[in-house]
Protein backbone atom coordinates (compact mmCIF):
# COMPACT_ATOMS: atom_id res chain seq x y z
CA UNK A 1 -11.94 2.75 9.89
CA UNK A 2 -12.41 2.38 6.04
CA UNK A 3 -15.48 2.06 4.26
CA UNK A 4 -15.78 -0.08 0.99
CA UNK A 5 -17.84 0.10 -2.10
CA UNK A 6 -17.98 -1.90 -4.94
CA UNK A 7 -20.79 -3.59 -7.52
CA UNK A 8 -20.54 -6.12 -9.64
CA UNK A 9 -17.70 -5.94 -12.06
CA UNK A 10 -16.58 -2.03 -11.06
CA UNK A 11 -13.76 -1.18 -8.87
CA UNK A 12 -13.74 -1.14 -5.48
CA UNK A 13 -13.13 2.12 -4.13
CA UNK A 14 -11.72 2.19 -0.21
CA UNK A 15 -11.80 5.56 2.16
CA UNK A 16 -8.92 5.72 4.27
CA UNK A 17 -9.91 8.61 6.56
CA UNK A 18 -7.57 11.01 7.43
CA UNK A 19 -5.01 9.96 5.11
CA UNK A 20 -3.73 13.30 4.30
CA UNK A 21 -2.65 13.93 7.29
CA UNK A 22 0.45 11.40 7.21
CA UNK A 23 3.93 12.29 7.45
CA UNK A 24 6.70 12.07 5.04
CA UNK A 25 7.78 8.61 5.30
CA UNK A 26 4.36 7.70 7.25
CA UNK A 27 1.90 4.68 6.48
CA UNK A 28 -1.78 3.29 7.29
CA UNK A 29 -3.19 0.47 6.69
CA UNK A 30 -6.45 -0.27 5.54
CA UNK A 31 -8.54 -3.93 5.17
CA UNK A 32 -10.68 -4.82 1.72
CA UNK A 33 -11.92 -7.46 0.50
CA UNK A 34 -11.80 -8.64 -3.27
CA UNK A 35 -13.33 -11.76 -3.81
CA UNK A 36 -13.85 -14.03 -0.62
CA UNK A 37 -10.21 -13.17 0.75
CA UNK A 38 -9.63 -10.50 3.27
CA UNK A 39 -6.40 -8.02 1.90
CA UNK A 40 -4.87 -5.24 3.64
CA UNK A 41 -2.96 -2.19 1.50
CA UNK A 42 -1.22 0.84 2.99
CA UNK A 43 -1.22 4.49 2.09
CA UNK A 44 2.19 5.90 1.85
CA UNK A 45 3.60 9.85 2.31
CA UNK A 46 6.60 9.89 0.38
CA UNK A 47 8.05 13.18 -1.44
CA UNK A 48 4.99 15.12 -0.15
CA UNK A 49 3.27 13.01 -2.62
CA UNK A 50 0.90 9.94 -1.30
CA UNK A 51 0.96 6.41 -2.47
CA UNK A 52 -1.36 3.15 -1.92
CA UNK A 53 0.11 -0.12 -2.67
CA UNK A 54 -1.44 -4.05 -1.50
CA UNK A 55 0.29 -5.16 1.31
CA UNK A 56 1.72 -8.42 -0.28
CA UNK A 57 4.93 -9.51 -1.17
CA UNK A 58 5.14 -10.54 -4.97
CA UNK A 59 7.77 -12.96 -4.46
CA UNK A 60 5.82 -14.81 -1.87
CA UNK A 61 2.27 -13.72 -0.45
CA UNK A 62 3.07 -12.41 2.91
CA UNK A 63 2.34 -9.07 4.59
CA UNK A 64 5.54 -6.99 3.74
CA UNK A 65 5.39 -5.66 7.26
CA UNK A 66 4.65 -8.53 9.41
CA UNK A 67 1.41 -6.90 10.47
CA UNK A 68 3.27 -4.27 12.31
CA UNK A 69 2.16 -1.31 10.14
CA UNK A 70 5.88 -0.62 9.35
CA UNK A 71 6.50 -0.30 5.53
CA UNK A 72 9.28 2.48 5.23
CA UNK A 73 13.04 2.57 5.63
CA UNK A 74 13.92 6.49 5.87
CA UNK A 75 17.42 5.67 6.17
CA UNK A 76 17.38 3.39 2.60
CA UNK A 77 13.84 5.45 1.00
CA UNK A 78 12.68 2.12 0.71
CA UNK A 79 9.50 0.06 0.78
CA UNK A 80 11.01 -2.71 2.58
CA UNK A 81 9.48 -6.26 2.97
CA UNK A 82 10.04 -7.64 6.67
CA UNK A 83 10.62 -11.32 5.62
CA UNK A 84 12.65 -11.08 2.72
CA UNK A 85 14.36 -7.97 3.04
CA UNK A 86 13.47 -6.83 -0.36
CA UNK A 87 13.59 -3.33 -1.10
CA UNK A 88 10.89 -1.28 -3.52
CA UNK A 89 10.51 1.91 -4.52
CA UNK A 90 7.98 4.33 -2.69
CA UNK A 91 6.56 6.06 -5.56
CA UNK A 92 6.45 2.89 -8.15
CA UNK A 93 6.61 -0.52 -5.93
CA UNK A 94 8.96 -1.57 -8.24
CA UNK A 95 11.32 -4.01 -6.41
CA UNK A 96 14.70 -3.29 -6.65
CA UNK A 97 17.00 -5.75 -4.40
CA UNK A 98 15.71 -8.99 -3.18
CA UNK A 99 13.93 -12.29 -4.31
CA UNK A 100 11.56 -10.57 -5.94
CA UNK A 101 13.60 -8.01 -8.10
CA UNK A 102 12.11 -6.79 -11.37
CA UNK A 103 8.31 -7.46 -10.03
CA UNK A 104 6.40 -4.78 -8.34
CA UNK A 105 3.85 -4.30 -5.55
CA UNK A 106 0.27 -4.12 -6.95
CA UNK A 107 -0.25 -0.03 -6.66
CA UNK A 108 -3.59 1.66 -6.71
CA UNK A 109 -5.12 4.99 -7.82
CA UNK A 110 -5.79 7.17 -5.42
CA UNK A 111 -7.73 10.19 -4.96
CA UNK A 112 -7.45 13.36 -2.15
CA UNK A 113 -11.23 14.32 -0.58
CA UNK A 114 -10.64 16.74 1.72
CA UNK A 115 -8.30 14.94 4.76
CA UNK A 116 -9.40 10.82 3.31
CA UNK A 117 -7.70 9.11 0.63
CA UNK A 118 -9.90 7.45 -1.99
CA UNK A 119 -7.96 3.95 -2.71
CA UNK A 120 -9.63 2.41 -6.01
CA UNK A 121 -8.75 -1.12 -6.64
CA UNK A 122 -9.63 -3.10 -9.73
């Protein structure tokens, strides 16, 4: 469960409990909503390091994982998007191989609270 805050104008900041607690190469998803539209982004171990990113193809918005949960390709270290097969890089989103090469996923700060992840989206 994540819980959401946000005022007019000012980011919205998402907790993704237990966050830090992901595996190398592990994900979670978490909902928001900006706007009137439900979105869903994912929290990312890569490198020991953790990552949030929106969970939307730039080339086309879809889910990247089909709603399956499954972002990462340990065998190609890539961010991969389920319907297009494009490939982006776990620490930048930057999209190198597919329809959507030279864009990137939208990425958001994080920040580390004790075991949650902090996801602030402007």
């Amino acid at each position: 469960m994540t819980r959401e805050t946000e005022s007019a104008g000012a980011p919205l900041s998402v907790v993704v409990p237990g966050a830090v607690r992901l595996q190398n190469g592990e994900t979670t998803r978490f909902p928001f909503q900006r706007g009137k539209m439900p979105e869903e982004g994912f929290v990312l171990r890569h490198a020991e390091e953790l990552y949030a990113f929106a969970n939307s193809c730039p080339h086309w918005s879809v889910d990247l994982d089909y709603g399956m949960g499954d972002f990462y390709d340990v065998s190609l270290d890539r961010i991969v998007c389920k319907n297009h097969g494009a490939l982006f890089h776990p620490r930048t989103g930057f999209c190198e191989w597919g329809p959507c090469s030279g864009h990137s996923l939208e990425r958001f700060e994080i920040a580390v609270r004790g075991e949650d992840v902090v996801v602030t989206i402007r």
